[in-house]
Protein backbone atom coordinates (compact mmCIF):
# COMPACT_ATOMS: atom_id res chain seq x y z
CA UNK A 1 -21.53 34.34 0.49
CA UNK A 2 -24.09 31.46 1.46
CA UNK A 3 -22.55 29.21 -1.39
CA UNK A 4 -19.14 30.00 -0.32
CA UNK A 5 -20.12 28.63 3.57
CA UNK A 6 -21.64 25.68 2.14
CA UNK A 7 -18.29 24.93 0.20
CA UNK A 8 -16.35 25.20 3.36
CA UNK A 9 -18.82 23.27 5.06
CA UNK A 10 -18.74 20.37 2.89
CA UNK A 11 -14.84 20.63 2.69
CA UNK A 12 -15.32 20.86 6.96
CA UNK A 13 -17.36 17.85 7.20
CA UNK A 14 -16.84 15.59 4.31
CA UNK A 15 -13.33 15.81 2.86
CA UNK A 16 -11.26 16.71 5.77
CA UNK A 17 -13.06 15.24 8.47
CA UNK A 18 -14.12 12.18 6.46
CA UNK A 19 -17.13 10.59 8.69
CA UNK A 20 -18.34 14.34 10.15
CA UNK A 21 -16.86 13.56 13.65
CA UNK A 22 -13.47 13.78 14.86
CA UNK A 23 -12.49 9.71 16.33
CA UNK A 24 -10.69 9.29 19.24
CA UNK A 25 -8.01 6.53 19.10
CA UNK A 26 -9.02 6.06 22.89
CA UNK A 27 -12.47 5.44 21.47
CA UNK A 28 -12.69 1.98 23.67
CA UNK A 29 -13.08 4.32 26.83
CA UNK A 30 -16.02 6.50 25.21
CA UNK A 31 -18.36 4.19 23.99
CA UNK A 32 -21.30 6.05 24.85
CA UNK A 33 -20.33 8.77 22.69
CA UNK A 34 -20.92 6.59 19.77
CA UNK A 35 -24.30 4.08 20.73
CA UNK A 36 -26.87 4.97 23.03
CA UNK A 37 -27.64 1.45 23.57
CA UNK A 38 -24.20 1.52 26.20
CA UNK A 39 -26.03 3.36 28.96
CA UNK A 40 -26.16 2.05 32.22
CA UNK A 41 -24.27 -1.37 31.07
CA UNK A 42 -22.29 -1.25 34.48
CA UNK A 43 -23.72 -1.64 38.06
CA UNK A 44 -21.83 2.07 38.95
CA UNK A 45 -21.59 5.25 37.85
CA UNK A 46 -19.00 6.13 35.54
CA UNK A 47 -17.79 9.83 34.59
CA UNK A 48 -15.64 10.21 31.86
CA UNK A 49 -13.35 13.12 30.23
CA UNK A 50 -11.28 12.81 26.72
CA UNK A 51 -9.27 15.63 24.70
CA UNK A 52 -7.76 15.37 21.38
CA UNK A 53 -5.54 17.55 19.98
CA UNK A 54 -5.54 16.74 16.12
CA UNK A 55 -2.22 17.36 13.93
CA UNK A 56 0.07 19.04 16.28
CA UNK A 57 1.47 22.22 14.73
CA UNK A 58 -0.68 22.79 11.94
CA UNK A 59 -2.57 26.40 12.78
CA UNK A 60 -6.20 25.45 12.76
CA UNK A 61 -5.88 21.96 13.25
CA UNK A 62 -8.98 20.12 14.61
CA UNK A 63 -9.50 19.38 18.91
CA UNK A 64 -12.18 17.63 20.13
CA UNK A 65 -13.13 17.67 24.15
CA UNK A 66 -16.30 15.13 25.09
CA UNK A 67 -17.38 14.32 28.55
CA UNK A 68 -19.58 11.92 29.74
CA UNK A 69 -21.83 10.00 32.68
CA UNK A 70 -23.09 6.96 32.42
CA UNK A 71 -25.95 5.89 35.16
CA UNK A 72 -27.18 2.48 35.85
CA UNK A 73 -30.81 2.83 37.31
CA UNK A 74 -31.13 0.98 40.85
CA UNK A 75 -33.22 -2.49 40.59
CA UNK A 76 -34.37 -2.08 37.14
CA UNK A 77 -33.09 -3.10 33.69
CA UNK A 78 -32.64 0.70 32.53
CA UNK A 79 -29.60 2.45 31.66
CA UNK A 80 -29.53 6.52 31.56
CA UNK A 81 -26.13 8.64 29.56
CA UNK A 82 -25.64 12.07 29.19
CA UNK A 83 -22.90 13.62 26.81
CA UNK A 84 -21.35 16.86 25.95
CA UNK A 85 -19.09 17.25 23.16
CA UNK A 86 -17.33 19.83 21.73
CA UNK A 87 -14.95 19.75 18.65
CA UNK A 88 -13.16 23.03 17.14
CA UNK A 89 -10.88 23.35 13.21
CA UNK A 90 -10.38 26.66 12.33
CA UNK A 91 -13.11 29.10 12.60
CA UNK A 92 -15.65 26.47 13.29
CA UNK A 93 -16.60 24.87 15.61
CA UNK A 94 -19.84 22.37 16.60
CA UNK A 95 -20.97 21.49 20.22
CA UNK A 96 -23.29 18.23 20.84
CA UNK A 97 -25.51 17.76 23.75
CA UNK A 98 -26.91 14.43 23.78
CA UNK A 99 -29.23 12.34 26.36
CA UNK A 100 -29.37 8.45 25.95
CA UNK A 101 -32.01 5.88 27.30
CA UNK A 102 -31.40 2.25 26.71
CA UNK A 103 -33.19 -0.92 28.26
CA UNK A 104 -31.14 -4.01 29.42
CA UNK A 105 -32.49 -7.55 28.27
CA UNK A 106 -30.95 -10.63 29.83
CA UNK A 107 -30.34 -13.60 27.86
CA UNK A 108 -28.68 -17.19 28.43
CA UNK A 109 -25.01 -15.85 27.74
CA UNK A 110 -25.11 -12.05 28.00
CA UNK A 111 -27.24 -9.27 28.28
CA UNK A 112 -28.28 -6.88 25.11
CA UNK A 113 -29.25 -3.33 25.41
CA UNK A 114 -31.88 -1.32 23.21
CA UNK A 115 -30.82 2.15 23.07
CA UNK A 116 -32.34 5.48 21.96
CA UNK A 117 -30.70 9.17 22.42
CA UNK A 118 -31.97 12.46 21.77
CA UNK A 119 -29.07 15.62 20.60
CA UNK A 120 -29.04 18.82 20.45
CA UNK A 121 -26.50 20.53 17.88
CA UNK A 122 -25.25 23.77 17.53
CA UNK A 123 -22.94 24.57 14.77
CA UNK A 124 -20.72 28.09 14.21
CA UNK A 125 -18.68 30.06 11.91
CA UNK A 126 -16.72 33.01 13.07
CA UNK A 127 -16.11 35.04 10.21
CA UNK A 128 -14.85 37.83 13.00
CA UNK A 129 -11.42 34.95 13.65
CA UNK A 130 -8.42 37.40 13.39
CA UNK A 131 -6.60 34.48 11.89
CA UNK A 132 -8.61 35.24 8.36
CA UNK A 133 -6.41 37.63 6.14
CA UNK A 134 -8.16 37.81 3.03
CA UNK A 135 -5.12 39.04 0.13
CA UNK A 136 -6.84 42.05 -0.73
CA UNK A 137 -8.74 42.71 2.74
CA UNK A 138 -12.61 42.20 3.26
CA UNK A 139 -13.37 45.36 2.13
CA UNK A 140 -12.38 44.78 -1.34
CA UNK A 141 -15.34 41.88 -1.56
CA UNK A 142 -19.03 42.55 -0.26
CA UNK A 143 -20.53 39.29 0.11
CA UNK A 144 -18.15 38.52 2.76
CA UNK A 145 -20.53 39.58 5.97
CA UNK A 146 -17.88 39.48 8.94
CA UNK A 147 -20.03 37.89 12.10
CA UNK A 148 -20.94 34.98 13.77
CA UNK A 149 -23.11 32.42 11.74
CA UNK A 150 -25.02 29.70 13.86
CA UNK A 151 -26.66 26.70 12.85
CA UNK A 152 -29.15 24.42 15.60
CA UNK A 153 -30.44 20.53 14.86
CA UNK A 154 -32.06 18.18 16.90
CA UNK A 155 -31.86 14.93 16.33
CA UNK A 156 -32.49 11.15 17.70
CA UNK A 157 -30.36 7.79 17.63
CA UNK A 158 -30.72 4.36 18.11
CA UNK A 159 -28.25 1.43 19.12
CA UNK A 160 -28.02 -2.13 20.05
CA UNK A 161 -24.93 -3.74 22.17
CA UNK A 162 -24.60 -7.33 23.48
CA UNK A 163 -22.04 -8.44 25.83
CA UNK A 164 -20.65 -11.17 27.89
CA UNK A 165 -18.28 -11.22 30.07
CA UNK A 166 -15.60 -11.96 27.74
CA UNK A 167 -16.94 -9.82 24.37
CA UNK A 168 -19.37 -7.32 23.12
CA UNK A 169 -20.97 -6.31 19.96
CA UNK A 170 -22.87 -3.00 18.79
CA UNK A 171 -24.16 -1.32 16.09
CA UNK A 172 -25.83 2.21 16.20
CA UNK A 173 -26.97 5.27 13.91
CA UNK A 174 -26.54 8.28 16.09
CA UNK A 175 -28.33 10.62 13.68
CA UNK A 176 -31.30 8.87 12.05
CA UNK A 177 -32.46 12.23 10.26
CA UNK A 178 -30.55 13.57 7.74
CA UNK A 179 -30.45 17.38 8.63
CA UNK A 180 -29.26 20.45 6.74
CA UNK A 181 -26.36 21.46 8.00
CA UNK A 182 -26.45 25.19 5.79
CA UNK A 183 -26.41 28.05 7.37
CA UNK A 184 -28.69 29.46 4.71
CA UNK A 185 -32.20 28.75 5.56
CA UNK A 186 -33.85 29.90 2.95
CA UNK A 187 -33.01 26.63 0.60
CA UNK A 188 -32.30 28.87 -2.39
CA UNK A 189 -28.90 27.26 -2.94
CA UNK A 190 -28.59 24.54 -5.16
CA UNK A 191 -25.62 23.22 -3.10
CA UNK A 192 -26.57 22.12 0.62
CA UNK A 193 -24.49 21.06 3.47
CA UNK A 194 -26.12 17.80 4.70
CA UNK A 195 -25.25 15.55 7.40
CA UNK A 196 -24.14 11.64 6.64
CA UNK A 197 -26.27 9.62 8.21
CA UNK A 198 -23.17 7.39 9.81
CA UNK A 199 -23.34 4.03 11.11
CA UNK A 200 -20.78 2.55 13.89
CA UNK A 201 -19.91 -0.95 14.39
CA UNK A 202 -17.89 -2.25 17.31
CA UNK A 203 -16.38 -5.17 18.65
CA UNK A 204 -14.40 -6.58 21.07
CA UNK A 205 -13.26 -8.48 24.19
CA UNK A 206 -11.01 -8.87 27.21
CA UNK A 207 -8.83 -12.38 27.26
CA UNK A 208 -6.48 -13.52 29.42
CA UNK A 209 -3.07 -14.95 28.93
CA UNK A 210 -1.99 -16.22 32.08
CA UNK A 211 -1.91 -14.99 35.82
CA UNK A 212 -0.71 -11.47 34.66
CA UNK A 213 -1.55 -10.31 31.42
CA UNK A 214 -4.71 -9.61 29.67
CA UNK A 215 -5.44 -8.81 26.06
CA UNK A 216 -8.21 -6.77 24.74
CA UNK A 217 -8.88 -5.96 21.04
CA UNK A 218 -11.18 -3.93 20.13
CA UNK A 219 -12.38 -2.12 16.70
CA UNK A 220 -14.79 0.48 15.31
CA UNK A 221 -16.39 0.56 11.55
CA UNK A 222 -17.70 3.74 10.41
CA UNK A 223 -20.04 3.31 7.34
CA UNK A 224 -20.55 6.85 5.78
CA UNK A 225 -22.87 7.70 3.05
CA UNK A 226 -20.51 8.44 -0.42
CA UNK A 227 -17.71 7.71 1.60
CA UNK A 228 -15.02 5.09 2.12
CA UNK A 229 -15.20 2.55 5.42
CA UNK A 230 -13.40 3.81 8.32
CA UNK A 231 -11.34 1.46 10.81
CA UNK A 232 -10.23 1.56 13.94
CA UNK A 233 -7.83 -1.29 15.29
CA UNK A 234 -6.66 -1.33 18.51
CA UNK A 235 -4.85 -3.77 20.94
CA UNK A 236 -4.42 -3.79 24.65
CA UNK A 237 -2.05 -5.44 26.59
CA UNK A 238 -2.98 -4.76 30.79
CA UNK A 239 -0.66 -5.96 33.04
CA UNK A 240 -2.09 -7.25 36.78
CA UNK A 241 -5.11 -5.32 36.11
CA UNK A 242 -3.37 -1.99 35.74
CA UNK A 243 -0.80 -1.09 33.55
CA UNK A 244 -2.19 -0.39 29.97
CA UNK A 245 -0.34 -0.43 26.99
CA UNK A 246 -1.02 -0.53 23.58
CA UNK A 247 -1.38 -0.12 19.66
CA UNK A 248 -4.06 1.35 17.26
CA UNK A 249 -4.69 1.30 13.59
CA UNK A 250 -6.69 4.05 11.65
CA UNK A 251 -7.22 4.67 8.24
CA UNK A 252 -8.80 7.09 6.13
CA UNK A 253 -5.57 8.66 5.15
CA UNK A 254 -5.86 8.88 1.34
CA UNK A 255 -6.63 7.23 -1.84
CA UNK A 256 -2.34 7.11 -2.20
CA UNK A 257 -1.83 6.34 0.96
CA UNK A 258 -4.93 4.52 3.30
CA UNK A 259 -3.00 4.51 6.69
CA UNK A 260 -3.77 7.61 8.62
CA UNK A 261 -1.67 6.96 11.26
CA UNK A 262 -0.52 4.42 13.70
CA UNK A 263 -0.69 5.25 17.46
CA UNK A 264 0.68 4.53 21.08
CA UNK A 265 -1.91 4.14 23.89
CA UNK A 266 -0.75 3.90 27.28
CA UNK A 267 -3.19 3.98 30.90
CA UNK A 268 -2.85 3.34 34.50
CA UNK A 269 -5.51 2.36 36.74
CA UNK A 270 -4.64 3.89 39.58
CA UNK A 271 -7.33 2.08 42.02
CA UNK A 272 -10.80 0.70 40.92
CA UNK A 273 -12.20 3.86 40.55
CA UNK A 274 -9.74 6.26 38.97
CA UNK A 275 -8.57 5.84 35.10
CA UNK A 276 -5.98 7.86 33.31
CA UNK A 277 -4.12 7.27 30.08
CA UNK A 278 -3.26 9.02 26.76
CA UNK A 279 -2.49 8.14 23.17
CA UNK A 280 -0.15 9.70 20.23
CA UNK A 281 -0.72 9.40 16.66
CA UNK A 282 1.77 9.40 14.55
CA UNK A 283 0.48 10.56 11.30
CA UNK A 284 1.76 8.68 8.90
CA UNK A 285 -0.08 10.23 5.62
CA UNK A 286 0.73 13.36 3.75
CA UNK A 287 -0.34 15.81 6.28
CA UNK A 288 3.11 14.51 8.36
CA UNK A 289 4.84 17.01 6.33
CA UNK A 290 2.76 19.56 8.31
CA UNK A 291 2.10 18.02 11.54
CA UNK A 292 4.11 16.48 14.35
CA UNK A 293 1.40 14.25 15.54
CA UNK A 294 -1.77 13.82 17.55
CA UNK A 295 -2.34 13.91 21.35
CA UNK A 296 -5.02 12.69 23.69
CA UNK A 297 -5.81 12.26 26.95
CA UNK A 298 -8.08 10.74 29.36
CA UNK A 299 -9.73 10.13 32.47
CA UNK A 300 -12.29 7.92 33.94
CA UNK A 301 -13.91 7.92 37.57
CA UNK A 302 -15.93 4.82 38.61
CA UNK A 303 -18.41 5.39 41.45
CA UNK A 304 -20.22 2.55 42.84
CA UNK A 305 -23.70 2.91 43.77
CA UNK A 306 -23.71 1.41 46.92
CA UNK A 307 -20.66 3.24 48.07
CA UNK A 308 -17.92 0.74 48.05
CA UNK A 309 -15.28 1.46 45.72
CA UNK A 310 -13.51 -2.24 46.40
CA UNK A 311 -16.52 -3.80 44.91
CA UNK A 312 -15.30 -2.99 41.53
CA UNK A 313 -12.95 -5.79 41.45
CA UNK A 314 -12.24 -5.73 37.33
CA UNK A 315 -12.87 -2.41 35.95
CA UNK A 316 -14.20 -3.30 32.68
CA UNK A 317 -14.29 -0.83 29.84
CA UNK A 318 -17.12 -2.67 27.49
């Protein structure tokens, strides 16, 4: 039974998944969900929401909800983040709680903050799902124990970002300690569910084109233990400050076929404050047989800290 759980694990977290966590192709607007070292970058408070829906109409397909605030502390270089995130394939799911602490240095062009975080994971397998039909019943095989299995890990990160007022630059390891991820405890099993200790590299920038168009590019690297690079591409066209629209590349589809899908990102800034927008993937390697796409969705609330929401003149999202 325990070697049968650590199959599906490792089938869960390395081959399906890929890097362990579910990406969002919105991942410009959630940067604090991958380095620790982007709390409190802004001079306002900034609550964010995201939802995925992974590979519409496949039963069991992964979702992924994360939300987020972001604090900036008042007259001192420190930067505060909490986040909560959730993400759910089949009979398993695995909630994150994690806290994030990062220091602001100020340098000729830019600033660079030092982050740290701190996470609490909780991992579960319902073996009660009435989705699992087992050909000849559970009954018929006793080392299938039908209940709940939970797993808990705590763990600490570290990140550094730079930015200017045109570009920024990170790297971070969220998970420094490479926990078990098993839900056998007792370490008899040859074969263990680990997690990868990943490594996330962004970049990016906001450039304008004339009086009413911006462009921002942006990309994440994912560097995974025994596992190939993962990219995220993405381009932005905003129109007078507002109107978002644009195009994202990610791979990781498979050895025949690298290009996991290309996606669609449109948002509206309503006001300074207020941020909504949504992508959709169109998968584009062999699971497109199965699935009619992804789906996400967003929103972002800004709230400045001295209580004037006009003083956020350019929204920035890095």
């Amino acid at each position: 039974m325990k070697k049968l759980i650590t199959i599906l694990l490792v089938f869960y977290f390395s081959s399906l998944l890929g890097q362990q966590d579910i990406l969002f192709t919105q991942f410009a607007y959630d940067k604090l969900g991958f380095n620790p070292a982007y709390a409190g970058v802004h001079d306002h408070i900034s609550i964010n929401a995201i939802y995925r829906n992974q590979w519409l109409g496949l039963d069991g397909s992964p979702s992924r909800f994360a939300a987020s605030a972001n604090f900036p502390a008042q007259d001192q270089n420190l930067g505060l983040g909490l986040h909560l995130d959730k993400s759910v394939i089949s009979i398993f799911d695995k909630t994150t709680i994690k806290g994030s602490y990062s220091y602001g240095i100020p340098l000729e062009n830019g600033n660079i903050n030092v982050g740290l975080s701190t996470s609490f994971r909780q991992f579960k397998a319902d073996w009660t799902d009435n989705r699992l039909l087992p050909p000849n019943g559970f009954s018929s095989d006793n080392s299938i124990e039908q209940n709940i299995l939970t797993k808990r890990i705590f763990n600490v990160g570290f990140g550094l970002y730079y930015r200017t007022d045109k570009y920024f630059a990170g790297i971070s390891i969220p998970r420094l300690n490479k926990a078990i991820i098993d839900f056998d405890d007792t370490q008899l099993d040859t074969l263990q569910a680990t997690e990868a200790r990943l490594v996330y590299l962004m970049a990016g920038g906001k450039f304008s084109l004339n009086e009413s168009w911006e462009l921002s590019p942006q990309a994440l690297i994912t560097i995974a233990e025994a596992a190939p690079l993962q990219f995220e591409l993405s381009t932005t066209a905003i129109l007078e400050k507002k109107y978002h629209v644009g195009l994202n590349y990610s791979s990781g589809g498979s050895v025949l076929n690298p290009i996991e899908s290309l996606d669609l990102i449109l948002g509206f800034q309503y006001d300074p404050q207020i941020f909504v927008g949504m992508s959709y993937d169109i998968t584009l390697s062999e699971l497109r047989q199965f699935s009619s796409g992804s789906l996400e969705l967003i929103l972002n609330y800004r709230l400045n800290s001295n209580k004037k929401a006009d003083s956020i003149i350019n929204p920035r999202y890095f």
